[in-house]
PDB file of N, CA and C in Angstrom:
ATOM      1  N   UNK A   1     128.224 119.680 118.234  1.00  0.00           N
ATOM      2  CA  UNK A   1     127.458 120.421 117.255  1.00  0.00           C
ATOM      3  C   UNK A   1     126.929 121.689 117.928  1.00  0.00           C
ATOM      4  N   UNK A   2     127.263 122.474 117.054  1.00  0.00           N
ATOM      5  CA  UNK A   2     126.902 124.017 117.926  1.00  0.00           C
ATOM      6  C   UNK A   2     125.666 124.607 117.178  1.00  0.00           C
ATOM      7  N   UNK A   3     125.214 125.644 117.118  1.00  0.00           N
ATOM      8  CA  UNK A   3     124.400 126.705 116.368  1.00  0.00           C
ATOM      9  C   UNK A   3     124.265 127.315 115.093  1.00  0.00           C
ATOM     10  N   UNK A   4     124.957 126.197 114.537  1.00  0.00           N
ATOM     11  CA  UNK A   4     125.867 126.991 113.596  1.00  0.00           C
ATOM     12  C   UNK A   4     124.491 126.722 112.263  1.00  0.00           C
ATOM     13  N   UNK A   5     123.684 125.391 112.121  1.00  0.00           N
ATOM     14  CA  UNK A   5     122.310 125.108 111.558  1.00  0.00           C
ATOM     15  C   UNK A   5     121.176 126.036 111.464  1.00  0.00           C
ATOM     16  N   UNK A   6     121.508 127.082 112.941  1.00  0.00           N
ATOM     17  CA  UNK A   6     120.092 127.906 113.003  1.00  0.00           C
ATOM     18  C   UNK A   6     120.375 129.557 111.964  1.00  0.00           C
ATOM     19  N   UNK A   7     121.620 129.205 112.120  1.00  0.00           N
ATOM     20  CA  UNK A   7     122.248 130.784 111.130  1.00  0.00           C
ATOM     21  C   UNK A   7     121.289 130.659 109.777  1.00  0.00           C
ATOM     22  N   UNK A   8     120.704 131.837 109.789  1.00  0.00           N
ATOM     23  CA  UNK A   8     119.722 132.191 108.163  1.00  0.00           C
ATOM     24  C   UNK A   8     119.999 131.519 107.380  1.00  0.00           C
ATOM     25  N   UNK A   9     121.434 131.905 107.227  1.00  0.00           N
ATOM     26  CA  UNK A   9     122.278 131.608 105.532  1.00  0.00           C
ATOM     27  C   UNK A   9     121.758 129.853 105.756  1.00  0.00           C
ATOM     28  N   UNK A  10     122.336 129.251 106.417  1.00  0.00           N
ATOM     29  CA  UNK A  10     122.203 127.492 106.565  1.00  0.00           C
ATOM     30  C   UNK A  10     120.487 127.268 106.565  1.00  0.00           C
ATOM     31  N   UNK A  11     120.195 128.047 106.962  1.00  0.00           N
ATOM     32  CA  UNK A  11     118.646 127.535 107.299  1.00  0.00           C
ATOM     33  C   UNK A  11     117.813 127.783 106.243  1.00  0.00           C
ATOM     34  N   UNK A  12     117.994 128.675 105.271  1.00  0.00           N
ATOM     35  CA  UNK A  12     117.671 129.128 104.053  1.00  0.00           C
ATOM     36  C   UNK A  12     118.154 128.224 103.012  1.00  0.00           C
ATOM     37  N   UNK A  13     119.587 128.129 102.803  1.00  0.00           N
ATOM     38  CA  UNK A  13     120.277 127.161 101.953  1.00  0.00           C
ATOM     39  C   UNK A  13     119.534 125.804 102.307  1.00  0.00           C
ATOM     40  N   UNK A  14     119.724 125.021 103.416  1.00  0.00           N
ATOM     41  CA  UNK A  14     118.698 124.195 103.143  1.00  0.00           C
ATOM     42  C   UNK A  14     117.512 123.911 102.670  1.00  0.00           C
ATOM     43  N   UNK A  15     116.889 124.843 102.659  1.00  0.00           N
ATOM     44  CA  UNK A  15     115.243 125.349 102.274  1.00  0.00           C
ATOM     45  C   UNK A  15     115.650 124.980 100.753  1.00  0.00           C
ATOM     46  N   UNK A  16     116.180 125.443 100.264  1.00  0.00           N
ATOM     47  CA  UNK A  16     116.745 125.998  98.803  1.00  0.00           C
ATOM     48  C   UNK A  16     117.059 124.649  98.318  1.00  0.00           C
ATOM     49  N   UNK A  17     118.045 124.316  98.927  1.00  0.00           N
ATOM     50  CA  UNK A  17     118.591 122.752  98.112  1.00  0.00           C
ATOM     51  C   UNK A  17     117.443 121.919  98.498  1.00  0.00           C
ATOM     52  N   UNK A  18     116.805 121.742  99.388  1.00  0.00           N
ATOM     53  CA  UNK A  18     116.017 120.510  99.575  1.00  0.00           C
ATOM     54  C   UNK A  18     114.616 120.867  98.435  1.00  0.00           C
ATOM     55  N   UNK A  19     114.256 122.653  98.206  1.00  0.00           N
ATOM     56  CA  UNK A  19     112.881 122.449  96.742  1.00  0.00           C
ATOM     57  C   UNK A  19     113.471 122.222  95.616  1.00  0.00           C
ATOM     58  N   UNK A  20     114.628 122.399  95.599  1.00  0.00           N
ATOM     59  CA  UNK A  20     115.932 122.408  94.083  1.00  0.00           C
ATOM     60  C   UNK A  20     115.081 120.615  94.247  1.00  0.00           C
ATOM     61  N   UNK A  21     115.963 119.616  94.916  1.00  0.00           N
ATOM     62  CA  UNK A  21     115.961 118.418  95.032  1.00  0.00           C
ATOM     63  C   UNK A  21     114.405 117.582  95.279  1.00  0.00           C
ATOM     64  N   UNK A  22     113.244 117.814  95.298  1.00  0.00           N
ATOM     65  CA  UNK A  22     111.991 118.091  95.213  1.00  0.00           C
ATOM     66  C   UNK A  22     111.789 117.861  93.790  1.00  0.00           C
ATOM     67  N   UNK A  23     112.321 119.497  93.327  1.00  0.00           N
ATOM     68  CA  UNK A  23     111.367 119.410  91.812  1.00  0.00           C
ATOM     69  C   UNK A  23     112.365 118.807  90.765  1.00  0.00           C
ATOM     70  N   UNK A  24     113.734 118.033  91.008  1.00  0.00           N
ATOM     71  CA  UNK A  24     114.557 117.735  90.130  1.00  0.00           C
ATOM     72  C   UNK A  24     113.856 115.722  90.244  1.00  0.00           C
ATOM     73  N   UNK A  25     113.175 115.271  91.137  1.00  0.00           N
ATOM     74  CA  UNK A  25     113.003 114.199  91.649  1.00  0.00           C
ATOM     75  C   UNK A  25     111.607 113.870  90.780  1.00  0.00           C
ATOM     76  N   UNK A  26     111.299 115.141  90.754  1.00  0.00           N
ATOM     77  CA  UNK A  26     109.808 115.248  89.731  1.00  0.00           C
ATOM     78  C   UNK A  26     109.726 114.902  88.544  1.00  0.00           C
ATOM     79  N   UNK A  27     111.031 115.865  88.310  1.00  0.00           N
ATOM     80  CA  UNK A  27     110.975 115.977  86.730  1.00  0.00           C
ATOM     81  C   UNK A  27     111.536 114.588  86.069  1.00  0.00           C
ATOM     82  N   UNK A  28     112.307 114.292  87.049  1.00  0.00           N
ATOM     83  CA  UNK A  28     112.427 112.344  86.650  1.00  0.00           C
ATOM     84  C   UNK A  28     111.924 111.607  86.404  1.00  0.00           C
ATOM     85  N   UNK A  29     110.715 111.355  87.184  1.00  0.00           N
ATOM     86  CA  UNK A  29     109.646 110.641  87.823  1.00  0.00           C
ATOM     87  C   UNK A  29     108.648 110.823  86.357  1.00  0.00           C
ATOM     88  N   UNK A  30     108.303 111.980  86.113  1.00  0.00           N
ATOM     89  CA  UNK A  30     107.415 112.549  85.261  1.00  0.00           C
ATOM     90  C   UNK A  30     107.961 112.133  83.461  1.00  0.00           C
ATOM     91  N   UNK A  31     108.934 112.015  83.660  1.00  0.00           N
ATOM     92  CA  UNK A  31     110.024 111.851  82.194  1.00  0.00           C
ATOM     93  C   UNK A  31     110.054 110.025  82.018  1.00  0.00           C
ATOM     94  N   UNK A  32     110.287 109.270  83.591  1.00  0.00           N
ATOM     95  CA  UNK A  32     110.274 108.129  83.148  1.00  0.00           C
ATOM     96  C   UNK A  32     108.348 107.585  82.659  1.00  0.00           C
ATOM     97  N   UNK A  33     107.498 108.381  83.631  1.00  0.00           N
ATOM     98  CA  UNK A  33     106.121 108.293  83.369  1.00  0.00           C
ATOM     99  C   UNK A  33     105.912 107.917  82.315  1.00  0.00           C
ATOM    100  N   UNK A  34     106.484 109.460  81.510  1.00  0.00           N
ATOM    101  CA  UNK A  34     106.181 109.629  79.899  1.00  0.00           C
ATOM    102  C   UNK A  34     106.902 108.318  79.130  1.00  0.00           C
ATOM    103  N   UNK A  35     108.037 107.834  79.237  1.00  0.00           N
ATOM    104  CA  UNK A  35     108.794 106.895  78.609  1.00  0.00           C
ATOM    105  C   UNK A  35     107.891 105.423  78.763  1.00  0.00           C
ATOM    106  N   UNK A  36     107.496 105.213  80.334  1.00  0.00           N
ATOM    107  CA  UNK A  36     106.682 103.425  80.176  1.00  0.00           C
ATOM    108  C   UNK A  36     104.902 103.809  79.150  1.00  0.00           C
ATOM    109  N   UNK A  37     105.061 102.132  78.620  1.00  0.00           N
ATOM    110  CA  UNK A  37     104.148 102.741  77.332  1.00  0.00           C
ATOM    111  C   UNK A  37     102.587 102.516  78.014  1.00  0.00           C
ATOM    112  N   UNK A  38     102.502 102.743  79.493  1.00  0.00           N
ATOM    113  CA  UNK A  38     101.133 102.987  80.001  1.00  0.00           C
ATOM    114  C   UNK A  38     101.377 103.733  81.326  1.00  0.00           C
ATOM    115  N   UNK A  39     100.110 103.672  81.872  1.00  0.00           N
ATOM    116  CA  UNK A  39      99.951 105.423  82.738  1.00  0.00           C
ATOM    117  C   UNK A  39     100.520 104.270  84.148  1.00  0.00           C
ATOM    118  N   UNK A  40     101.530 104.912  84.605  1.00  0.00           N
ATOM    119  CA  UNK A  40     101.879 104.292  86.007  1.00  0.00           C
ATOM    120  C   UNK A  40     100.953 104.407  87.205  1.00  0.00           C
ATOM    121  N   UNK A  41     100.198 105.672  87.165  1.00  0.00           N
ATOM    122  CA  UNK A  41      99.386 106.344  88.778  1.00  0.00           C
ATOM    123  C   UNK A  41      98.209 105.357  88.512  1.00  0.00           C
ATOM    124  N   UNK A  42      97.700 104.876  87.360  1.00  0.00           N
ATOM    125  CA  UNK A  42      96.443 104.529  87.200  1.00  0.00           C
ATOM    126  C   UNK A  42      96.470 102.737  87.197  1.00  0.00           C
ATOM    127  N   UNK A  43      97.942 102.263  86.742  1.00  0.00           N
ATOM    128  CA  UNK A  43      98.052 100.467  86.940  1.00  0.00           C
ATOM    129  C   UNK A  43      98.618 100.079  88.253  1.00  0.00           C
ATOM    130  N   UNK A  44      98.869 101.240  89.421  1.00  0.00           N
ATOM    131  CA  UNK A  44      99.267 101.056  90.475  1.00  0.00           C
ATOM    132  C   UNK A  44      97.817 101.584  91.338  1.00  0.00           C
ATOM    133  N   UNK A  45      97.434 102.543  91.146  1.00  0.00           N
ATOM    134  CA  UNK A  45      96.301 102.761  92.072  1.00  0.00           C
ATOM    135  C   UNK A  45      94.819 101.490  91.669  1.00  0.00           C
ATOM    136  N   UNK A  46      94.671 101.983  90.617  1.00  0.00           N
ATOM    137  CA  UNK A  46      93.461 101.327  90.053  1.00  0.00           C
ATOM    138  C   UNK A  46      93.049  99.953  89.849  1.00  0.00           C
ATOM    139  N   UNK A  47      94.478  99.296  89.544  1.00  0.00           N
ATOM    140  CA  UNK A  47      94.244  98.222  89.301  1.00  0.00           C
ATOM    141  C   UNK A  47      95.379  97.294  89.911  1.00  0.00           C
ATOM    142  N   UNK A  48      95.425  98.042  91.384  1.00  0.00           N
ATOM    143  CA  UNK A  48      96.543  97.471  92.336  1.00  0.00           C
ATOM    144  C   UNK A  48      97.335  96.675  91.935  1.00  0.00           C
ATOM    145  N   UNK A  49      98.612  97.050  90.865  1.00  0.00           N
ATOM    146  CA  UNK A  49      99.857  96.172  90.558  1.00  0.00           C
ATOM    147  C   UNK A  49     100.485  96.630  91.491  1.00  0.00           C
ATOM    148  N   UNK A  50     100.980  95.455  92.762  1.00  0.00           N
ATOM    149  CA  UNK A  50     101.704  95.515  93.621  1.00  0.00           C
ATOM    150  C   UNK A  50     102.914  95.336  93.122  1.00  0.00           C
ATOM    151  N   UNK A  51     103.488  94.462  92.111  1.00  0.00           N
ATOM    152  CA  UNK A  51     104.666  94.218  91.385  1.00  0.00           C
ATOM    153  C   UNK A  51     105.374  95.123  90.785  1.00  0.00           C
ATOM    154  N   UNK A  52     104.455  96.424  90.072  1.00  0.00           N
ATOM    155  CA  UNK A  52     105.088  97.751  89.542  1.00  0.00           C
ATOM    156  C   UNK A  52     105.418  98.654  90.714  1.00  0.00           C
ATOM    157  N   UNK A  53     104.148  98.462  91.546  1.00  0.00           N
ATOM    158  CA  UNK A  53     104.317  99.481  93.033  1.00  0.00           C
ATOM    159  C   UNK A  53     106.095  99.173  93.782  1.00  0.00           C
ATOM    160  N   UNK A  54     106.546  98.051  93.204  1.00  0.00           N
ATOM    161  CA  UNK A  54     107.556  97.696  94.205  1.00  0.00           C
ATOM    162  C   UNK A  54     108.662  98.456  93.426  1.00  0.00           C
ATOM    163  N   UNK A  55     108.868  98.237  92.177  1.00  0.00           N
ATOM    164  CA  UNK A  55     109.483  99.133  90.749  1.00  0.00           C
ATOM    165  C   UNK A  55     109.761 100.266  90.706  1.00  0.00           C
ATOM    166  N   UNK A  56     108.593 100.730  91.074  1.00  0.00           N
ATOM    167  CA  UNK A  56     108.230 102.384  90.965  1.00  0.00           C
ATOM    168  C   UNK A  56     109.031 102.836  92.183  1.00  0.00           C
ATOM    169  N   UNK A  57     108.983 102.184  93.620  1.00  0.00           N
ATOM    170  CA  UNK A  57     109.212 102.129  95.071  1.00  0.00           C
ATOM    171  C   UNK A  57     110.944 102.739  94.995  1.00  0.00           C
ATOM    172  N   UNK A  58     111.345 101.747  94.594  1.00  0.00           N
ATOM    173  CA  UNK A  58     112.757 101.354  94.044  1.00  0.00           C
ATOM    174  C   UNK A  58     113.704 101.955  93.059  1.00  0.00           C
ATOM    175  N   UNK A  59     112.305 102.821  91.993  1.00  0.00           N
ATOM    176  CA  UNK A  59     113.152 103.722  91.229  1.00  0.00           C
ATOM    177  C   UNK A  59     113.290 104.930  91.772  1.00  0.00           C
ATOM    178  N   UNK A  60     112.039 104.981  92.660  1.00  0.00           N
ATOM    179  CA  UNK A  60     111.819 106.671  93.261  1.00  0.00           C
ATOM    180  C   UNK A  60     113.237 106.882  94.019  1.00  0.00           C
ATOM    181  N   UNK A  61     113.234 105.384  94.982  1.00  0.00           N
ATOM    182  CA  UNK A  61     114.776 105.524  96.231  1.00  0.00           C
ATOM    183  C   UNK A  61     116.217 105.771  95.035  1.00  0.00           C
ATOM    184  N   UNK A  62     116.004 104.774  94.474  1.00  0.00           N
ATOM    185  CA  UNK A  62     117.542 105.340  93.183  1.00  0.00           C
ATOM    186  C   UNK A  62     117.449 106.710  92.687  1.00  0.00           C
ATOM    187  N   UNK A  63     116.786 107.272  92.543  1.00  0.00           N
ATOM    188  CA  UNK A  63     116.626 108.882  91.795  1.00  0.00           C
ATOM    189  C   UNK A  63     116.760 109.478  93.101  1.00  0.00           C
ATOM    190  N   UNK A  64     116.329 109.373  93.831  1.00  0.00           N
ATOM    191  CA  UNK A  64     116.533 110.238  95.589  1.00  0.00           C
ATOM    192  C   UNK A  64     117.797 110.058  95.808  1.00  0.00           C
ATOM    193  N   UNK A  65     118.346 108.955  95.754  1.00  0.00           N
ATOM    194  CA  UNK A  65     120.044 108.899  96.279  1.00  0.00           C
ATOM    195  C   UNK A  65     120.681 109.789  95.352  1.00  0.00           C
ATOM    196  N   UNK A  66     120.059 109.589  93.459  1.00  0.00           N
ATOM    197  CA  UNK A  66     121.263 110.248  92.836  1.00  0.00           C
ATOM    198  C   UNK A  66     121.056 111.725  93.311  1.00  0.00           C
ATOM    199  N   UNK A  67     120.040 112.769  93.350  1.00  0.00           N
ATOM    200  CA  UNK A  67     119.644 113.791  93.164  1.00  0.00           C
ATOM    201  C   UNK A  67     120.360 114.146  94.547  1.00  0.00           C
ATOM    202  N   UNK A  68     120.393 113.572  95.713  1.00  0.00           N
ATOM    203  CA  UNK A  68     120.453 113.849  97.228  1.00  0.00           C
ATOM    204  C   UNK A  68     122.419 114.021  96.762  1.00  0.00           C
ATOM    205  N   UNK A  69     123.279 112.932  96.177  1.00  0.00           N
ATOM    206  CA  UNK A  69     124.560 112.980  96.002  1.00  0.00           C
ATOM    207  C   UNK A  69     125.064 114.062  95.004  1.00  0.00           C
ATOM    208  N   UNK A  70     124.110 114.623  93.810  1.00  0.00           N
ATOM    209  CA  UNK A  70     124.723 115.260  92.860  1.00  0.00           C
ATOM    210  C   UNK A  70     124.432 116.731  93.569  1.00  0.00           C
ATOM    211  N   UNK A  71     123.291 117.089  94.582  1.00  0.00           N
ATOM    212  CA  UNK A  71     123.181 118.204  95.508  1.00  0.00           C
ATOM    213  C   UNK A  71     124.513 118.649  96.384  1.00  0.00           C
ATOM    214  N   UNK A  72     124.843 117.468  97.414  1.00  0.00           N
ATOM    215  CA  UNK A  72     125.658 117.376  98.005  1.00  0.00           C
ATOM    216  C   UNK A  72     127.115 117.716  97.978  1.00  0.00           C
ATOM    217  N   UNK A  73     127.270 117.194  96.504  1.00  0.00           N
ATOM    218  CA  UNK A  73     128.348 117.157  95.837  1.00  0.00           C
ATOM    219  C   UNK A  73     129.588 116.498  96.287  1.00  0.00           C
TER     220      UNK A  73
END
């Protein structure tokens, strides 16, 4: 592996795809929020459902793989 990572263009493009993949992870997250018929941040923080926390855990890693593969291409 050579130098070839520190070149602008690569070092920028990464920058780029990884906030692309950020706010596409969001807008998921935020869409399934809206879809379950109660507030997720507040039955996981507040009223420590460890059982949804594991759910939520699990959907976040499945939406990261898809978003990380459909980037990638």
């Amino acid at each position: 592996m050579g130098i070839e990572w520190l070149k602008p263009a690569a070092f920028f493009g990464s920058i780029v795809y990884a906030l692309i993949g950020v706010v596409i992870f969001w807008l998921c997250f935020i869409v399934i929020d809206k879809l379950t018929p109660y507030d997720l941040w507040a039955e996981i923080v507040e009223k420590q459902n460890r059982a949804l926390g594991m759910v939520v855990a699990a959907m976040c890693l499945g939406i990261s793989v898809i978003v990380a593969a459909a980037i990638h291409g």
